[in-house]
C-alpha atoms as a PDB file:
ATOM      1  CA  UNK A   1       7.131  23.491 -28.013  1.00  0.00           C
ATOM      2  CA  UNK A   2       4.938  20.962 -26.031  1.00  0.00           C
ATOM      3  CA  UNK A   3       5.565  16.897 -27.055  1.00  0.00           C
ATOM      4  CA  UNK A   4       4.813  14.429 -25.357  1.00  0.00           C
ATOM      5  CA  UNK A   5       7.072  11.008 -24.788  1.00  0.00           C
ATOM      6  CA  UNK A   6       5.666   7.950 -24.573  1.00  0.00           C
ATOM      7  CA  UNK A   7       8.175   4.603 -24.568  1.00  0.00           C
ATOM      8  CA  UNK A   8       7.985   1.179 -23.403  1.00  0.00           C
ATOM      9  CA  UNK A   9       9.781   1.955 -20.749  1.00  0.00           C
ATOM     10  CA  UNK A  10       7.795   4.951 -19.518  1.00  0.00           C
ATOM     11  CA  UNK A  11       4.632   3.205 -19.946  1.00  0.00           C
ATOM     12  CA  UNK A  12       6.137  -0.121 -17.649  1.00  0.00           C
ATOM     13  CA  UNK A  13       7.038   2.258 -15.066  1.00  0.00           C
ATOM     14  CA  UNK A  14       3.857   4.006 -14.561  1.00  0.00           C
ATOM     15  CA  UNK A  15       1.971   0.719 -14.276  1.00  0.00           C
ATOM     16  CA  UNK A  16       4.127  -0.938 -12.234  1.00  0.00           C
ATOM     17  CA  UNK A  17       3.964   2.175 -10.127  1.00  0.00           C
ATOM     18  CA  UNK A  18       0.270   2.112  -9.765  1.00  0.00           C
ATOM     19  CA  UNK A  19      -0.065  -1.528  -8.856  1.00  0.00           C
ATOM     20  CA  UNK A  20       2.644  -0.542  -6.056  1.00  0.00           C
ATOM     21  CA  UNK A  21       0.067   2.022  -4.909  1.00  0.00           C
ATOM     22  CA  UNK A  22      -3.045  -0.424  -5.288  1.00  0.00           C
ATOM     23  CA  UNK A  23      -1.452  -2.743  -3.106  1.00  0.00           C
ATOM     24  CA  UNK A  24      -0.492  -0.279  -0.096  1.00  0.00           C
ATOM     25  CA  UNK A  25      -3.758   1.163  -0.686  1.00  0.00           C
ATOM     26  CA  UNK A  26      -5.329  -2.749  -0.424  1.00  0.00           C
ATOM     27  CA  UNK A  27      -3.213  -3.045   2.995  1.00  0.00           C
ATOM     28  CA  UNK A  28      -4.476  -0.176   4.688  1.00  0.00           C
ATOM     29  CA  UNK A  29      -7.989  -0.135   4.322  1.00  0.00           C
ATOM     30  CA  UNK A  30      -8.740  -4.273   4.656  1.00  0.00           C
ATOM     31  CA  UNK A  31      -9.064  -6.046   7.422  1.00  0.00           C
ATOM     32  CA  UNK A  32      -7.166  -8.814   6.560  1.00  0.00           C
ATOM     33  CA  UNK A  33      -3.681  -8.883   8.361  1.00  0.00           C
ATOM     34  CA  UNK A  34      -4.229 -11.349  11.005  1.00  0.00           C
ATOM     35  CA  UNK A  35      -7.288 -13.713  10.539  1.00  0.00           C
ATOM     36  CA  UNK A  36      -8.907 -15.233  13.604  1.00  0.00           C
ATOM     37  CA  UNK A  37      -8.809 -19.053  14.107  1.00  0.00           C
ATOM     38  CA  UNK A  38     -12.603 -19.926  14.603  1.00  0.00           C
ATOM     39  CA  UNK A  39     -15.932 -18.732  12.995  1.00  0.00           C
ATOM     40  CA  UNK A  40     -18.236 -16.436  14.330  1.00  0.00           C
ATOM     41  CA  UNK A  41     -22.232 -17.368  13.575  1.00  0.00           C
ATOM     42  CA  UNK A  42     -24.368 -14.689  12.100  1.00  0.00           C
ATOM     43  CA  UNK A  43     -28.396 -15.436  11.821  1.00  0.00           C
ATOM     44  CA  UNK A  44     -30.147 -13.842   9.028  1.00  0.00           C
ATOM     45  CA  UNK A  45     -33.762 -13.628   9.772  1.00  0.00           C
ATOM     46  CA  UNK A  46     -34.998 -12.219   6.161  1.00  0.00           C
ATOM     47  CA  UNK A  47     -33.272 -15.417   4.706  1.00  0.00           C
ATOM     48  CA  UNK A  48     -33.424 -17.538   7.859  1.00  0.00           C
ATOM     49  CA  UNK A  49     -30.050 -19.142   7.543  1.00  0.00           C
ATOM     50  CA  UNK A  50     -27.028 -18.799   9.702  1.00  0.00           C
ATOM     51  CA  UNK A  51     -23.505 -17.217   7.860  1.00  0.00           C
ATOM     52  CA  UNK A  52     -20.552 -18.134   9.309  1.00  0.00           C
ATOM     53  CA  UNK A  53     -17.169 -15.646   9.063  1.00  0.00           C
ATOM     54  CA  UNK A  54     -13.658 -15.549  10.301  1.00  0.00           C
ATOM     55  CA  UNK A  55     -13.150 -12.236  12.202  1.00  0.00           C
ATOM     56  CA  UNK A  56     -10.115 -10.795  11.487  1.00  0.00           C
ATOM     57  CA  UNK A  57      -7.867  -7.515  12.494  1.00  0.00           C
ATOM     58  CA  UNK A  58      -5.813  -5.310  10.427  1.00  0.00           C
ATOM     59  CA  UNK A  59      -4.142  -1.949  11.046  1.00  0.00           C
ATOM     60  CA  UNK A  60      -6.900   0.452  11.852  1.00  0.00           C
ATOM     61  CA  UNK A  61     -10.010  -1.942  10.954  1.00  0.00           C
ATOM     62  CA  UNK A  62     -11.538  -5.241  12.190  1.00  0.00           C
ATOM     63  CA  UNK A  63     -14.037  -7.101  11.628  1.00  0.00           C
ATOM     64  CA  UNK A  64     -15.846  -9.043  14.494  1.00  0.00           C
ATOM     65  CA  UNK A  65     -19.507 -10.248  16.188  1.00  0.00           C
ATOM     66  CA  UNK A  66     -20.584  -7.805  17.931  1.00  0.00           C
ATOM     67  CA  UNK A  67     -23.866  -7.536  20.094  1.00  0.00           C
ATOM     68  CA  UNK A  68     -27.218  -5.937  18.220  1.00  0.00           C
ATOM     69  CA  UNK A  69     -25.298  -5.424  15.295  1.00  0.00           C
ATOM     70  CA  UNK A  70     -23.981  -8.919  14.459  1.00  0.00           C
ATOM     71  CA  UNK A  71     -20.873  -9.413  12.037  1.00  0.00           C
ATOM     72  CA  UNK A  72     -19.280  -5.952  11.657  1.00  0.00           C
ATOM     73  CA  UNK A  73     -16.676  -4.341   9.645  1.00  0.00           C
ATOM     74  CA  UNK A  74     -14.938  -1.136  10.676  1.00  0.00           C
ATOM     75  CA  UNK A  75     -12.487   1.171  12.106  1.00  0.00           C
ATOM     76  CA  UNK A  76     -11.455   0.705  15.901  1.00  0.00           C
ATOM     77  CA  UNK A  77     -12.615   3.801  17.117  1.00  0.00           C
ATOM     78  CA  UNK A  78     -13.950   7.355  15.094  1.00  0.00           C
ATOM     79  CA  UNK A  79     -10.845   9.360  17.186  1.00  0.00           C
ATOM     80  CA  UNK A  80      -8.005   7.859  14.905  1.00  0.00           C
ATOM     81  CA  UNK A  81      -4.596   7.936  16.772  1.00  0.00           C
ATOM     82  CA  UNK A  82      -6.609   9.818  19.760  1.00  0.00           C
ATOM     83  CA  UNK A  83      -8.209   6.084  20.628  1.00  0.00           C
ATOM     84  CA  UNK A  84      -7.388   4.735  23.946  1.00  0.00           C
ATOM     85  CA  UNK A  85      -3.792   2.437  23.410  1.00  0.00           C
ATOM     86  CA  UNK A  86      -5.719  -0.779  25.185  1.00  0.00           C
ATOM     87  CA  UNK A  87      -8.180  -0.497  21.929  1.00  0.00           C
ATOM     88  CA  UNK A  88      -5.655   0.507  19.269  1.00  0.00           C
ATOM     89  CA  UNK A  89      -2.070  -0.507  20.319  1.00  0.00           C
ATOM     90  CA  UNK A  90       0.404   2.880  19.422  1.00  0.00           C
ATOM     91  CA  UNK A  91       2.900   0.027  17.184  1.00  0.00           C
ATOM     92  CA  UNK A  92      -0.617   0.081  15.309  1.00  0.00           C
ATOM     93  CA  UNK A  93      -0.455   4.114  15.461  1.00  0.00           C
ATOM     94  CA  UNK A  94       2.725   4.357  14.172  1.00  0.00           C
ATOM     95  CA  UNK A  95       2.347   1.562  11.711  1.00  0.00           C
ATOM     96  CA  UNK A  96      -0.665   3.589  10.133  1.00  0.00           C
ATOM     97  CA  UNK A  97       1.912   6.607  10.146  1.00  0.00           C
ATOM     98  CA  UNK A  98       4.487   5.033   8.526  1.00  0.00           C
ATOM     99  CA  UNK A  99       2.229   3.307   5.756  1.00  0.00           C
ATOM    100  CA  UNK A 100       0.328   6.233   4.768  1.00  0.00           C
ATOM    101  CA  UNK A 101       3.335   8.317   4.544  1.00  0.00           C
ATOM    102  CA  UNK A 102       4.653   5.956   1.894  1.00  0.00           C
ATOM    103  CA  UNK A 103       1.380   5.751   0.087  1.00  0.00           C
ATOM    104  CA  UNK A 104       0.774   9.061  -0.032  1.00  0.00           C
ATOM    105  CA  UNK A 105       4.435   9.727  -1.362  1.00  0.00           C
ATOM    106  CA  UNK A 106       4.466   6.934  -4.115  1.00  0.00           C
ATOM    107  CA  UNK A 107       0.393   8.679  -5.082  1.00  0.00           C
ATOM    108  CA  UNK A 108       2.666  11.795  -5.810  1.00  0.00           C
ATOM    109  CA  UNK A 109       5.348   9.347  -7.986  1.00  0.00           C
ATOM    110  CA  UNK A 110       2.761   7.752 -10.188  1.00  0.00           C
ATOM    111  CA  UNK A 111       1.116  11.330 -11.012  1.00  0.00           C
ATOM    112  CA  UNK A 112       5.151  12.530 -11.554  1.00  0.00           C
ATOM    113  CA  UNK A 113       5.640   9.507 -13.856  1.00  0.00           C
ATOM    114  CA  UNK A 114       3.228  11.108 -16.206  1.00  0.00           C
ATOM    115  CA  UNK A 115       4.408  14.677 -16.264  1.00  0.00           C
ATOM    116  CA  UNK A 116       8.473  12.708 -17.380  1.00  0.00           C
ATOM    117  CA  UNK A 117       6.266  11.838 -20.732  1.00  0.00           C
ATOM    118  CA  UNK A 118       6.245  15.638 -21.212  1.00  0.00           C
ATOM    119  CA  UNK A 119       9.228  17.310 -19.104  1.00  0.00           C
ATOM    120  CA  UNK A 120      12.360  15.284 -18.581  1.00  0.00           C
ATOM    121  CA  UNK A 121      14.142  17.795 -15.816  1.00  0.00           C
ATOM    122  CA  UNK A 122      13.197  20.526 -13.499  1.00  0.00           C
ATOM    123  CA  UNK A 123      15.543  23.314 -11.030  1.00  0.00           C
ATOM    124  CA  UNK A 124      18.437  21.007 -12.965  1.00  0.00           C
ATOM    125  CA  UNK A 125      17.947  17.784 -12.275  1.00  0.00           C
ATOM    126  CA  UNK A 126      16.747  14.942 -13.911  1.00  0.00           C
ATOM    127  CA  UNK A 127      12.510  14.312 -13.128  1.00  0.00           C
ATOM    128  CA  UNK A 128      13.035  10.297 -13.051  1.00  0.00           C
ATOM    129  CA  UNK A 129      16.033  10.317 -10.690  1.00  0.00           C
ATOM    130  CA  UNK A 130      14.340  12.314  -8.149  1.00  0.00           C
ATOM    131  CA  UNK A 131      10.914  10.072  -8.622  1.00  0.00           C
ATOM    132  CA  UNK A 132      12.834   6.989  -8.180  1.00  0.00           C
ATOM    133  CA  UNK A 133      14.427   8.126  -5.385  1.00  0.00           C
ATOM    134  CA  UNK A 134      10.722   9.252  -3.792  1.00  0.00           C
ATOM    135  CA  UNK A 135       9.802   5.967  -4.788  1.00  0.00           C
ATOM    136  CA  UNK A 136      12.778   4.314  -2.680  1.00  0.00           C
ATOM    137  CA  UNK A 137      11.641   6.181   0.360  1.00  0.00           C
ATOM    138  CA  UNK A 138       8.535   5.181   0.226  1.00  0.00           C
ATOM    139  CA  UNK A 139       9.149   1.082   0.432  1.00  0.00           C
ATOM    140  CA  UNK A 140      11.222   2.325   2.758  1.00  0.00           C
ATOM    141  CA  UNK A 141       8.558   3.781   4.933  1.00  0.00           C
ATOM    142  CA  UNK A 142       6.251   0.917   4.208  1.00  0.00           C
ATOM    143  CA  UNK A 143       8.942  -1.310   5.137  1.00  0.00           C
ATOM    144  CA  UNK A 144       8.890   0.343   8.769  1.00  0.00           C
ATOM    145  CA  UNK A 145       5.157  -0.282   8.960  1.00  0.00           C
ATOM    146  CA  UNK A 146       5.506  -4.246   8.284  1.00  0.00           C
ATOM    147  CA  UNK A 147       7.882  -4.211  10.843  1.00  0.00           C
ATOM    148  CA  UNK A 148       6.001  -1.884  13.664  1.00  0.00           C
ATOM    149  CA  UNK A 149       2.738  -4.123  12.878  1.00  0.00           C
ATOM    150  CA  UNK A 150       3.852  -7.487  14.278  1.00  0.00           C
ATOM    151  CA  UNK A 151       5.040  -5.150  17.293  1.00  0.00           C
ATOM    152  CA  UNK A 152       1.791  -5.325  18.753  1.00  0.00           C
ATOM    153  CA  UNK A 153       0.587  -8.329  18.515  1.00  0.00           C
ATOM    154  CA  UNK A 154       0.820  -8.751  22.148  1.00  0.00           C
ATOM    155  CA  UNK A 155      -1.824  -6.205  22.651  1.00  0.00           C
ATOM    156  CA  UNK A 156      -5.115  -7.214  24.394  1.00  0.00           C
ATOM    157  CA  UNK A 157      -7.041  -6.892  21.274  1.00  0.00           C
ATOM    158  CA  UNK A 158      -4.872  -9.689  19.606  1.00  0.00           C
ATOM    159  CA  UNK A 159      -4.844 -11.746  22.554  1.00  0.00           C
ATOM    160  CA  UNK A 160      -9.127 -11.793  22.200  1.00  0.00           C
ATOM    161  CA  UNK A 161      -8.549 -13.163  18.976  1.00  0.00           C
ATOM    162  CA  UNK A 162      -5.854 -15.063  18.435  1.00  0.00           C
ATOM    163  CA  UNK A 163      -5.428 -15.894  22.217  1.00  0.00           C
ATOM    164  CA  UNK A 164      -3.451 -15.477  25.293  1.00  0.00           C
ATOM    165  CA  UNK A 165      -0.213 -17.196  23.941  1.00  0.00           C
ATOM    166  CA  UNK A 166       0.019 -13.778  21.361  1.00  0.00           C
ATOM    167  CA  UNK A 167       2.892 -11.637  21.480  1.00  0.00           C
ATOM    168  CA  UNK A 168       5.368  -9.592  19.536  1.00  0.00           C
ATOM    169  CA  UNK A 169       5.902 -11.504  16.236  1.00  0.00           C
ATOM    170  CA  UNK A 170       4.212 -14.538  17.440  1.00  0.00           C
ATOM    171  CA  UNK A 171       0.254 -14.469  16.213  1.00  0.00           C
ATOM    172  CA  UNK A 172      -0.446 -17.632  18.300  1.00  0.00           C
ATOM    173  CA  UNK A 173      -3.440 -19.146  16.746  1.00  0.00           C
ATOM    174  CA  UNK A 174      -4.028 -16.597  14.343  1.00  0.00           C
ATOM    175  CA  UNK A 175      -2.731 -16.654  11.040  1.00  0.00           C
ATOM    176  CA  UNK A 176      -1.182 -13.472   8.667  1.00  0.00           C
ATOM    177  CA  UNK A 177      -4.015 -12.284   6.576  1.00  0.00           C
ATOM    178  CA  UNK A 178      -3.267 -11.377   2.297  1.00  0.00           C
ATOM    179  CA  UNK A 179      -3.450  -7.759   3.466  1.00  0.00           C
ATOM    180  CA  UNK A 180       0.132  -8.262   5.051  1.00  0.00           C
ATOM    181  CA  UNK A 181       1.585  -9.921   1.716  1.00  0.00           C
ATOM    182  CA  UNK A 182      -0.231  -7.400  -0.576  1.00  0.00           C
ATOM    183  CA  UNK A 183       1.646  -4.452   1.894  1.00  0.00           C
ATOM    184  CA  UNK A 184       5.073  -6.282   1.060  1.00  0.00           C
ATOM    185  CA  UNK A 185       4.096  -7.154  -2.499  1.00  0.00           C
ATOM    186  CA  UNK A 186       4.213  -2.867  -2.735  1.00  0.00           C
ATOM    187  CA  UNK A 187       7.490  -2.748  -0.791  1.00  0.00           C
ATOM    188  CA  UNK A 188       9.219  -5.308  -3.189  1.00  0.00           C
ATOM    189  CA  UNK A 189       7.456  -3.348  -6.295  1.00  0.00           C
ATOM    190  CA  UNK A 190       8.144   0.324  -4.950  1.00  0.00           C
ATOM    191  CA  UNK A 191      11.971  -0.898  -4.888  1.00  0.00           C
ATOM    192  CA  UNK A 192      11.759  -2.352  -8.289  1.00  0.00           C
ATOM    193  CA  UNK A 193       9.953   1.148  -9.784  1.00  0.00           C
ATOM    194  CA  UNK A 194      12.917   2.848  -8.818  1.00  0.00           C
ATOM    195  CA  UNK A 195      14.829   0.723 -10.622  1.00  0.00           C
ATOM    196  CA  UNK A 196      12.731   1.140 -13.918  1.00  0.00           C
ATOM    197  CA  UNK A 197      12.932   4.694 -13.698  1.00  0.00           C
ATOM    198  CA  UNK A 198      16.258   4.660 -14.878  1.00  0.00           C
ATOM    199  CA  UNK A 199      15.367   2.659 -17.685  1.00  0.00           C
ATOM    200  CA  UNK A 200      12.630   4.731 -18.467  1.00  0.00           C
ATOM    201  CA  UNK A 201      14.947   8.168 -18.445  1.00  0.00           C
ATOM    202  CA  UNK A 202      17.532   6.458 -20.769  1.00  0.00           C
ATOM    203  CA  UNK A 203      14.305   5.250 -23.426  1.00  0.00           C
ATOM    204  CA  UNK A 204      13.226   8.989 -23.311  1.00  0.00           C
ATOM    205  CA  UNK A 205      16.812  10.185 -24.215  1.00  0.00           C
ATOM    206  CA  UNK A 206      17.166   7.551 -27.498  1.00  0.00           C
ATOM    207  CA  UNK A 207      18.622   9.089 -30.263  1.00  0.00           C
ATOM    208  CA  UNK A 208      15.520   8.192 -32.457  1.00  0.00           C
ATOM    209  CA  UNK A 209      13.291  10.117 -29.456  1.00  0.00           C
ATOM    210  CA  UNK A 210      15.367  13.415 -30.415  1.00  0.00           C
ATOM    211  CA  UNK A 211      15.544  13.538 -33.887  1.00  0.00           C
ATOM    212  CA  UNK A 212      11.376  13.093 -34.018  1.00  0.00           C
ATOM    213  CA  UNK A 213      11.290  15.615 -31.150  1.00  0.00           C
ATOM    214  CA  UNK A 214      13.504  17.535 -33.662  1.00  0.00           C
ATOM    215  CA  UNK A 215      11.778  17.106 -36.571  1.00  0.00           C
ATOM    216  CA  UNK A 216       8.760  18.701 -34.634  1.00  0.00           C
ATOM    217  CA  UNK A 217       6.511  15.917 -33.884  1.00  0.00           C
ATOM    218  CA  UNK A 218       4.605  16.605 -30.838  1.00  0.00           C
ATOM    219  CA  UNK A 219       3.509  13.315 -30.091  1.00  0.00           C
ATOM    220  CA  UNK A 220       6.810  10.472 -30.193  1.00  0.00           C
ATOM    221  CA  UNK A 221       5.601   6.674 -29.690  1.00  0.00           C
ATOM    222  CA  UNK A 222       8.599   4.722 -29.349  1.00  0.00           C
ATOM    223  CA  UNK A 223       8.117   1.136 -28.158  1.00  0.00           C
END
């Protein structure tokens, strides 16, 4: 027969595991890791004023003045890990790696935390032991990312911004964008999910969860 379990505990750890992903997510495709120290002018001739923004750099984007197009927000180059190392520093490369690997892995927990509301093991072993532990691998490989980032920030890029005095782990006059926080923010959470999961499993295994499951009931709501 098909039921589906939903508990308090189930329902915690699938939203705790999406915010996790919403937050690597955030990292990777903003700008905002290190945040230039002066403004950069941009005239608007349909409005004739002047807009001033901070440029800023974060794993594979920027944003900065550029000439014709004005303020601009994009990717370093259309090759990807292909660009040229002087544009897009390889501790940037393997950052990217290393992040996307974990989001892509904790994408595939949050769908998995759904299908433990309707199948509690598979090949023998328990569905939210082996999610939890996917989950601790992948603040793990996040983890390697925040520390591969500040790895480069002696590249020539970062100098251009934040000046000459950059190096590793020193940002000189630049100063660490939300982007950064919201990647460690899904670290911290991806460890905590992992933790949940075991709460969740033990909810879904209550006594009062059987006997409805026994007594038929295809849908069990147990806060």
């Amino acid at each position: 027969m098909c039921y589906v379990i939903i508990t308090s505990g189930s329902l915690i750890w699938f939203v705790v595991s999406l915010i996790a992903d919403m937050c690597i997510l955030g990292a990777i495709v903003t700008p905002k890791w290190l945040i230039g120290p002066t403004q950069d002018a941009s005239f608007i001739k349909s409005s004739n004023t002047t807009v001033y923004r901070i440029p800023s750099v974060g794993i594979y984007t920027r944003c900065k003045q550029m000439d014709r197009v004005g303020f601009h927000c994009g990717p370093f180059d259309l090759d990807g890990l292909a660009t040229d190392n002087s544009i897009y520093p390889p501790e940037w490369k393997a950052c990217m790696f290393f992040i996307s690997l974990g989001f892509f892995i904790l994408s595939g927990t949050v769908l998995l935390t759904l299908v433990t509301c309707c199948k509690q093991s598979a090949f023998g072993k328990s569905i939210h032991n082996l999610v939890g532990a996917a989950q601790v691998i992948s603040g793990i490989s996040v983890m390697i990312a925040l520390f591969l980032h500040p790895l480069g920030w002696g590249a020539k890029r970062v100098m251009a911004l934040c000046g000459p005095d950059a190096e590793a782990f020193f940002p000189a006059a630049c100063s660490i964008g939300w982007a950064f926080y919201s990647a460690v923010a899904g670290v911290v959470l991806c460890f905590l999910c992992a933790g949940i999961s075991m709460k969740a499993e033990s909810s879904n295994m209550r006594s009062k969860v059987k006997r409805r499951v026994e007594d038929g009931e295809r849908l069990v709501c147990v806060p």
